[in-house]
Protein backbone atom coordinates (compact mmCIF):
# COMPACT_ATOMS: atom_id res chain seq x y z
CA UNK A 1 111.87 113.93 93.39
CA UNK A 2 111.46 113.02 97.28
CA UNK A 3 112.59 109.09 98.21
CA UNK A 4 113.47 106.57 95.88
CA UNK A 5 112.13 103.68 97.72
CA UNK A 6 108.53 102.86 98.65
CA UNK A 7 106.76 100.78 101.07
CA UNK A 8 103.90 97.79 100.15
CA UNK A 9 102.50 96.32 102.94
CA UNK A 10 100.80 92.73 101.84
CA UNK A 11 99.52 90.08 104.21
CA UNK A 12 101.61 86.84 103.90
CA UNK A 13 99.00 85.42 101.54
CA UNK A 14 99.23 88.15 99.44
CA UNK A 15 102.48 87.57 99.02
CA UNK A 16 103.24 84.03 98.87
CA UNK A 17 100.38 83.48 96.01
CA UNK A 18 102.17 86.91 93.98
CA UNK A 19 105.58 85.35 94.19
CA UNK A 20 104.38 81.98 92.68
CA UNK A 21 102.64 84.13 89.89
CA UNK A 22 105.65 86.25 89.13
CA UNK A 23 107.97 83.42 89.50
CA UNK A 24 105.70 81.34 86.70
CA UNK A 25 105.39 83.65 84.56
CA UNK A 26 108.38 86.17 84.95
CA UNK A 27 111.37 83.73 85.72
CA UNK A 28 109.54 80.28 83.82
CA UNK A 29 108.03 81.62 80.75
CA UNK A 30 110.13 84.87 80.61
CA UNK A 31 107.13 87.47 80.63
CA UNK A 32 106.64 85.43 77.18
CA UNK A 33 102.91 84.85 78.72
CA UNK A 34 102.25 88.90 79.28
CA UNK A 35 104.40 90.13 76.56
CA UNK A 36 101.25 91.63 74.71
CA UNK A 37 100.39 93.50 77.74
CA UNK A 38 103.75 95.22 78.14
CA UNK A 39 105.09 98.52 76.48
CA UNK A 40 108.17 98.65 77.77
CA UNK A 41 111.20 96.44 78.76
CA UNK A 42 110.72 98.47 82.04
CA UNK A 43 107.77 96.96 83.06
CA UNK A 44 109.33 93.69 83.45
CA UNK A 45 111.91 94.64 85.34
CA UNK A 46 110.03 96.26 87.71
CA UNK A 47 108.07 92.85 88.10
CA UNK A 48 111.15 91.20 88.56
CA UNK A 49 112.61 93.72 91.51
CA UNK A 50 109.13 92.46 93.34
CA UNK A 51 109.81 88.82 92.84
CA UNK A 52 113.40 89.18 94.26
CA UNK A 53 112.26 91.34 97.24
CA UNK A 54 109.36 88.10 97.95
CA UNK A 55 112.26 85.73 97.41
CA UNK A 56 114.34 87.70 100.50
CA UNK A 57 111.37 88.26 102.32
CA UNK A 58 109.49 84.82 102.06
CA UNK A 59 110.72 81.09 103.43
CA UNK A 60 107.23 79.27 102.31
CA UNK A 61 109.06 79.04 97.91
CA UNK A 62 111.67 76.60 99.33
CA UNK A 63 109.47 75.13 102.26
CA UNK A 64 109.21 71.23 101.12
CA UNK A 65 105.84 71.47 101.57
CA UNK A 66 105.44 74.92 99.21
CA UNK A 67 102.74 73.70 97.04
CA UNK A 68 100.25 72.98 100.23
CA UNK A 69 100.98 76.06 101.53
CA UNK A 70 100.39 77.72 98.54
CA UNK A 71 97.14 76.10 97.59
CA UNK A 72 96.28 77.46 101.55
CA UNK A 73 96.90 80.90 100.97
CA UNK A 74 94.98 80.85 97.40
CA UNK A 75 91.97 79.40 99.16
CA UNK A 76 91.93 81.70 102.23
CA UNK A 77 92.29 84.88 99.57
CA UNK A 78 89.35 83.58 97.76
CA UNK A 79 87.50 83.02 100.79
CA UNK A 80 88.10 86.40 102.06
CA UNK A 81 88.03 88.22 99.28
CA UNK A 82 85.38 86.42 96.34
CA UNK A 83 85.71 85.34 93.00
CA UNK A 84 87.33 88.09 91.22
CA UNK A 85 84.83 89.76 88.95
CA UNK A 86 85.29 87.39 85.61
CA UNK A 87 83.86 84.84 87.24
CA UNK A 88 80.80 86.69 88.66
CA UNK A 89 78.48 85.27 86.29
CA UNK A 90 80.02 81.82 86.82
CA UNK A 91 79.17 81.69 90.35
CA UNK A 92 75.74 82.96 89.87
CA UNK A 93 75.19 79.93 87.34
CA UNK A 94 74.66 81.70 84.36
């Protein structure tokens, strides 16, 4: 096997909206909320390693103002990117 580490570029939003997911549902509800998506006790630890490495990499969880910031970068990713596909028929008012 070649290198044991990997590289995932994500713009800041990216990662500031992931981190509040995997810190609600990983750390709060202890993967209780996925469980019956999961096959293996691996999977969640894998999660976890990502939500640590945001944690080191991002100061906008214990910014004061982290909830603002957040609601920011969820708006901006939904601006750039679209409703995600669920919601399709939502937004076309059917």
């Amino acid at each position: 096997m070649s290198s044991d580490l990997i590289t995932i570029s994500l713009s800041r939003d990216e990662a500031v909206v992931l981190h509040e997911w995997l810190a609600r549902v990983v750390d709060d509800e202890n993967a209780e909320g996925i469980a019956e998506t999961l096959e293996d006790d691996a999977e969640v630890w894998s999660l976890n390693a990502v939500l640590i490495l945001l944690e080191q990499a991002l100061d906008e969880p214990v910014d004061p103002a982290f909830e603002k910031l957040l609601k920011a970068a969820r708006k901006r990713l939904r601006d750039k990117s679209g409703a995600w596909p669920w919601d399709a028929s939502e937004d076309a008012g059917d």
